[in-house]
Protein backbone atom coordinates (compact mmCIF):
# COMPACT_ATOMS: atom_id res chain seq x y z
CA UNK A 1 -48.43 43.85 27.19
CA UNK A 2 -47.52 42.50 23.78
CA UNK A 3 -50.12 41.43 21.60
CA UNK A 4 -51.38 38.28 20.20
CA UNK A 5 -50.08 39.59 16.75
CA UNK A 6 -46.65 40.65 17.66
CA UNK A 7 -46.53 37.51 19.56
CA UNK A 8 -47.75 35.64 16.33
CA UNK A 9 -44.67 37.59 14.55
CA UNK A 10 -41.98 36.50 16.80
CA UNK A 11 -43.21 32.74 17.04
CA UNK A 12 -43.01 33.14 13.37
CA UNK A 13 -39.60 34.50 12.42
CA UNK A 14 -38.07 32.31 15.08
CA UNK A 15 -39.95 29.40 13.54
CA UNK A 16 -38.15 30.44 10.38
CA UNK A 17 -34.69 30.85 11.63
CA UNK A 18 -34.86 27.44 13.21
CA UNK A 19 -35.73 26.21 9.60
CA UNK A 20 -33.13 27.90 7.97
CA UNK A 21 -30.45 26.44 10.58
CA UNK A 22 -31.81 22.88 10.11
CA UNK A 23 -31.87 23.76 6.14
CA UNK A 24 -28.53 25.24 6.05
CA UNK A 25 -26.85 22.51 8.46
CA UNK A 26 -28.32 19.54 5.76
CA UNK A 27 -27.05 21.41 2.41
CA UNK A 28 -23.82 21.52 4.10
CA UNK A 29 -23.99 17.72 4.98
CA UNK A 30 -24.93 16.95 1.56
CA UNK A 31 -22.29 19.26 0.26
CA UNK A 32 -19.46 17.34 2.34
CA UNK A 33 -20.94 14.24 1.12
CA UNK A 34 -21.24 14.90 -2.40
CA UNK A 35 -17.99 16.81 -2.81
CA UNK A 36 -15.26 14.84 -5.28
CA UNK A 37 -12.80 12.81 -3.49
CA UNK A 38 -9.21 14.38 -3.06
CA UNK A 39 -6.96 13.37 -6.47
CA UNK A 40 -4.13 11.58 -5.47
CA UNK A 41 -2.98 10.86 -9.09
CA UNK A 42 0.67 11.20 -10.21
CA UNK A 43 4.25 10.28 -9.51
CA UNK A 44 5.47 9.37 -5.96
CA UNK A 45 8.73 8.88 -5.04
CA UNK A 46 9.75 7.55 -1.31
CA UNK A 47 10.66 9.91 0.84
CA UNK A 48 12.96 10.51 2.55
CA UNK A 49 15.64 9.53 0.11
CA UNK A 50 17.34 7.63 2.92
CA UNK A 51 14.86 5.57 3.90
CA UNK A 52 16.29 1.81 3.33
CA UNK A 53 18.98 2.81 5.74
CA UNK A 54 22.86 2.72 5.44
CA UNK A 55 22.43 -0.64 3.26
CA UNK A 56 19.61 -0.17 0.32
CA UNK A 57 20.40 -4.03 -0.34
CA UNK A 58 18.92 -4.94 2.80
CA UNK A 59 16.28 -2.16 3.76
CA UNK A 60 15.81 -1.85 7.36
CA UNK A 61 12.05 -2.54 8.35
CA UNK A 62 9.44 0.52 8.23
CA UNK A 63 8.61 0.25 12.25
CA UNK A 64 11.05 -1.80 13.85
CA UNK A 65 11.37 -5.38 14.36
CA UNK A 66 8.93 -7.68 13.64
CA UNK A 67 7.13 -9.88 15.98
CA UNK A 68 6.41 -12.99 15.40
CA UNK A 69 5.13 -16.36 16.47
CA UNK A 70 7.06 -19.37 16.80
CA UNK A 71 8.14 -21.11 14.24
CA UNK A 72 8.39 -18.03 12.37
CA UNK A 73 10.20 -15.62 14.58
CA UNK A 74 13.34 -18.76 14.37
CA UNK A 75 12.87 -18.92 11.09
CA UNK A 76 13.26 -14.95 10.58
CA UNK A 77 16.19 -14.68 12.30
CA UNK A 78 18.03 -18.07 11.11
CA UNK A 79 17.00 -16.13 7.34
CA UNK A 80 19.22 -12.77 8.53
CA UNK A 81 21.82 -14.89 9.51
CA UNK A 82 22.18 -17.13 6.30
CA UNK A 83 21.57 -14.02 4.38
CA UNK A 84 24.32 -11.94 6.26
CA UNK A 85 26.79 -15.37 5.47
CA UNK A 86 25.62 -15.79 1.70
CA UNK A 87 26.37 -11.68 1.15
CA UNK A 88 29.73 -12.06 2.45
CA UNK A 89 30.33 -15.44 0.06
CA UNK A 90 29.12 -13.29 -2.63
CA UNK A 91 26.73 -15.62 -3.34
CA UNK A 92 23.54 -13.43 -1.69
CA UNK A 93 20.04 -16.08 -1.52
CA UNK A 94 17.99 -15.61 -4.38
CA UNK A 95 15.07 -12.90 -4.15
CA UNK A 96 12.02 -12.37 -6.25
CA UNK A 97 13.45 -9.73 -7.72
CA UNK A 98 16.24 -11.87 -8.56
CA UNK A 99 14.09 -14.07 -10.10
CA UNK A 100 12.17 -11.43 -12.28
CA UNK A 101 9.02 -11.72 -10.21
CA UNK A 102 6.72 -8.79 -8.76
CA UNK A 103 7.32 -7.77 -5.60
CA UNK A 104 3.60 -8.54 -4.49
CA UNK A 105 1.65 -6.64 -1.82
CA UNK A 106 2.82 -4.91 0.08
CA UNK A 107 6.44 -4.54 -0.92
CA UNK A 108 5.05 -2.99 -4.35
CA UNK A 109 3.81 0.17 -2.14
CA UNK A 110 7.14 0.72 -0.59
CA UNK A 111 8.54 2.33 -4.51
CA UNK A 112 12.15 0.99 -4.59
CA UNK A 113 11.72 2.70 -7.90
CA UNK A 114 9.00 5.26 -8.55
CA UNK A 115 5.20 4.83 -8.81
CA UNK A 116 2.38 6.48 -10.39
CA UNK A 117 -1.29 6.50 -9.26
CA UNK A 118 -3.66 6.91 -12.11
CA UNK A 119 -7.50 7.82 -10.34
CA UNK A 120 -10.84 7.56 -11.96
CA UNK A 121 -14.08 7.24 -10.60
CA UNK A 122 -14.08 3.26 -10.24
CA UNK A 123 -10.40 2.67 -9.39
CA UNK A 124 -7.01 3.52 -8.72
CA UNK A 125 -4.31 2.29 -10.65
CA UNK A 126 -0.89 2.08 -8.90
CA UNK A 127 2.05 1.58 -11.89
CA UNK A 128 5.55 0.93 -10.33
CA UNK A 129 8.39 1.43 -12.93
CA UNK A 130 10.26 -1.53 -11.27
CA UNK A 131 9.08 -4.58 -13.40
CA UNK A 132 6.46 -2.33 -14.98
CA UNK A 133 4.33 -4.30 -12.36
CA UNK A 134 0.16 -2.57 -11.99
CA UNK A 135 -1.65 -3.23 -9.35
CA UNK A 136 -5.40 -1.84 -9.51
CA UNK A 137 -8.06 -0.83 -6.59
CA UNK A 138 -11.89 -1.27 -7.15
CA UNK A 139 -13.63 1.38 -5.30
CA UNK A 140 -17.24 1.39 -3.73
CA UNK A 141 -16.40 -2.41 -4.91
CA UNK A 142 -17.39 -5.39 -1.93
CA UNK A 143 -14.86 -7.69 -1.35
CA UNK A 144 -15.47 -11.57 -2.92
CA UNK A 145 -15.37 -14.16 -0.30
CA UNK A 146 -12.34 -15.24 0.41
CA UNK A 147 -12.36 -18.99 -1.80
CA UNK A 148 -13.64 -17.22 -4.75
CA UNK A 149 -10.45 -14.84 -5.32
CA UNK A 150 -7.96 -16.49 -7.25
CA UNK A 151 -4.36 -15.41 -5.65
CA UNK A 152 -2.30 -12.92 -7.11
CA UNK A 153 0.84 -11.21 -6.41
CA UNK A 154 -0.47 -8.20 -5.05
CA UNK A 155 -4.11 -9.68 -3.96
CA UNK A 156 -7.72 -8.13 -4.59
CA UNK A 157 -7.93 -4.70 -3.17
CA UNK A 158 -11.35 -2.91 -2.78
CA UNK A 159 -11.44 0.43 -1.52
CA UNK A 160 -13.69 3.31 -0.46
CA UNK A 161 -13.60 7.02 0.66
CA UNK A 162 -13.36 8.46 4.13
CA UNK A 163 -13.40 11.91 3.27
CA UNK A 164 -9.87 12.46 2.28
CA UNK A 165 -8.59 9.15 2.82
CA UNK A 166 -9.03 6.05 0.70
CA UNK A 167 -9.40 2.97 2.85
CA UNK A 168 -8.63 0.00 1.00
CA UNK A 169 -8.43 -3.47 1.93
CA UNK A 170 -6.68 -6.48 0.18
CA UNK A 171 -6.94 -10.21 0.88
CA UNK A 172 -5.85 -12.98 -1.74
CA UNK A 173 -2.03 -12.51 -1.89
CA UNK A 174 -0.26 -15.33 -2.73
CA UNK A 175 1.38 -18.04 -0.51
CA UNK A 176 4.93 -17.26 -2.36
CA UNK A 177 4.73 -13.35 -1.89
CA UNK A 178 6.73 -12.72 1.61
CA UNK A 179 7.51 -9.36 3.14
CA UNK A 180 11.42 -9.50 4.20
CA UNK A 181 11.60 -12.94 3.61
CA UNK A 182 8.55 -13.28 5.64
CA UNK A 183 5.64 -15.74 4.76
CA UNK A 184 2.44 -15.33 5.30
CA UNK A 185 -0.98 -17.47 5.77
CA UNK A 186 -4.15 -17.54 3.32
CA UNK A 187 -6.00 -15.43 6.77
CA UNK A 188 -3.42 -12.26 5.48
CA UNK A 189 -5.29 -8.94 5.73
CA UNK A 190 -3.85 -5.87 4.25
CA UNK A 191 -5.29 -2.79 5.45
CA UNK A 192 -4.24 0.84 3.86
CA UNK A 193 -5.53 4.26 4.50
CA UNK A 194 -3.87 6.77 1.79
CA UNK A 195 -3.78 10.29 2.02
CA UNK A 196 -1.92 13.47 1.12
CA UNK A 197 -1.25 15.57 3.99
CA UNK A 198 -0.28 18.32 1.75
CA UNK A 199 -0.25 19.51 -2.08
CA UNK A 200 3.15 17.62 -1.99
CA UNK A 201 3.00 14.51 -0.15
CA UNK A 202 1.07 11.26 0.38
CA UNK A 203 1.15 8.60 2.90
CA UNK A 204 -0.06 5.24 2.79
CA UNK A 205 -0.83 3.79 6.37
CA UNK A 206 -0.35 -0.47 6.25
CA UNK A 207 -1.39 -2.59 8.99
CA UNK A 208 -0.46 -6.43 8.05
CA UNK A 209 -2.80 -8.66 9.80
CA UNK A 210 -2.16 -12.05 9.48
CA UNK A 211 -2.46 -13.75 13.75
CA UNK A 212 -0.36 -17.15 12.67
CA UNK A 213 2.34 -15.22 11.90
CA UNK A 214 2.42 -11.85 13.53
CA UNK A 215 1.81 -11.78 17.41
CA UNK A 216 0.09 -8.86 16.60
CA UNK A 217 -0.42 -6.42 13.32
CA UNK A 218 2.40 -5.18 11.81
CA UNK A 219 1.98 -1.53 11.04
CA UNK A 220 4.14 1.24 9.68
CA UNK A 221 3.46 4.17 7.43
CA UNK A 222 5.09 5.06 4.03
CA UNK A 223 5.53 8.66 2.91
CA UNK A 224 6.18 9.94 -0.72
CA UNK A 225 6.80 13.32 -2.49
CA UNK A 226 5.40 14.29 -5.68
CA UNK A 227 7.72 13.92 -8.72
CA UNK A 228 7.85 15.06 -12.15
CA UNK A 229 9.58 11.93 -13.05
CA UNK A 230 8.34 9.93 -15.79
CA UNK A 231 8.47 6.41 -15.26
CA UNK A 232 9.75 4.13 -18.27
CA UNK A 233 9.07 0.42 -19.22
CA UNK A 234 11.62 -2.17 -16.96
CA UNK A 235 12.02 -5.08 -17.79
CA UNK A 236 13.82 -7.82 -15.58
CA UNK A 237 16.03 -9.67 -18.57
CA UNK A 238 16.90 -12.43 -16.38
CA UNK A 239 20.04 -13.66 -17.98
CA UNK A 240 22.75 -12.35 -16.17
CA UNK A 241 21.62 -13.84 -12.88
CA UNK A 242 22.30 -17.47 -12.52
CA UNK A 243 20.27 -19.30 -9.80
CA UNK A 244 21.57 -22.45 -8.12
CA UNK A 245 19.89 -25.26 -7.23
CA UNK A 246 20.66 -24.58 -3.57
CA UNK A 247 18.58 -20.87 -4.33
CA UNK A 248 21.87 -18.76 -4.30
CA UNK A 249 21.95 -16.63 -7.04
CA UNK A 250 25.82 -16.06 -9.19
CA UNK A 251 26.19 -12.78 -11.92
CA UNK A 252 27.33 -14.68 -15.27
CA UNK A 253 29.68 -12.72 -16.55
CA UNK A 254 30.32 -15.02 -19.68
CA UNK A 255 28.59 -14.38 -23.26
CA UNK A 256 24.78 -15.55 -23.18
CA UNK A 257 23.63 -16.85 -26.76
CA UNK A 258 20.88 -15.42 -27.78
């Protein structure tokens, strides 16, 4: 028979061990929870190299087709059709980027030309080399209601870690930003979850959310390699492009006056 002392012993060390799992089981908690987010700073290039498809002009969407609601989905495809028509005339419709404006959100994330992300511990920074455009992410930041955000091309964006993904959100683009020609409401949502997936490689997961529009979220993931590329000032000089009144666009190819 054991007794009352070596009885008292065992309650006690197992009393202890039990503390020292609970104890060890919170400092690792805490640990998880306090450890730095991952650094996703640097220069991204889309990859793979290939990824507008045979025609870079006219980039084939990052998931498939789109679907839309009416009158949108006629409009879409009455767009491809006087696009295809206006190409041909060599007279292609007039883009933003024709016009020297940003791309907006979230065409700025796709890098026609390289970005860099520039972290610190209240935002992200996202600086695209085509039309030296900046777009910047408040973290552990709460979204303004929705009338008090004036619209910009590529919207307010607050965003937050998920252990090693930042989920950000974005309202407030505005109405003249479209994505393929498409328009979108003031109800547009813009939800990204960025990660790297290895020392070399980040994604950035976009749902579009916008239920006039889209008969149901659009979303499609964008992948990028790390680059030692240095991305340089670009400016859009727009005065080789002539733009019609009918919004075709025509390459002067006489002397501009200064």
């Amino acid at each position: 028979m054991k007794s009352g002392r070596s009885s008292s012993r065992t309650w006690a060390s197992g009393g202890l061990l039990a503390f020292l799992c609970v104890f060890q089981a919170t400092f690792a908690a805490q640990a998880k929870e306090w450890a730095p987010p991952p650094d996703i700073s640097g220069t991204w290039e889309r990859y793979p190299e290939d990824w507008a498809g045979p025609d870079p002009d006219n980039p084939v969407p990052p998931n498939g087709p789109f679907k839309l609601n009416e009158p949108y989905a006629s409009a879409f495809v009455d767009l491809q059709k006087r696009k295809a028509a206006a190409n041909l005339a060599g007279t292609p419709i007039a883009t933003s980027s024709t016009r020297c404006l940003p791309e907006g959100m979230p065409t700025i994330m796709e890098a026609i030309y390289p970005i860099q992300i520039v972290q610190t511990a209240g935002q992200v920074i996202v600086l695209a080399e085509f039309l030296t455009q900046t777009r910047r992410i408040w973290l552990d930041d709460s979204m303004p209601p929705a009338d008090e955000i004036s619209p910009s091309f590529n919207g307010h964006s607050v965003g937050h870690w998920e252990g090693d993904t930042l989920v950000v959100e974005t309202l407030g683009v505005r109405s003249d930003v479209t994505y393929y020609g498409i328009p979108h409401t003031a109800a547009l949502q813009l939800t990204e979850r960025i990660r790297r997936t290895d020392p070399e490689t980040l994604e950035d997961h976009v749902t579009i959310d916008d239920p006039t529009v889209f008969a149901e979220p659009y979303s499609f993931t964008l992948t990028y390699k790390k680059s030692d590329y240095r991305i340089s000032e670009y400016i859009c000089e727009n005065n080789q492009v002539e733009v019609d009144d009918r919004g075709g666009s025509h390459l002067k190819l006489g002397r501009t006056e200064n």
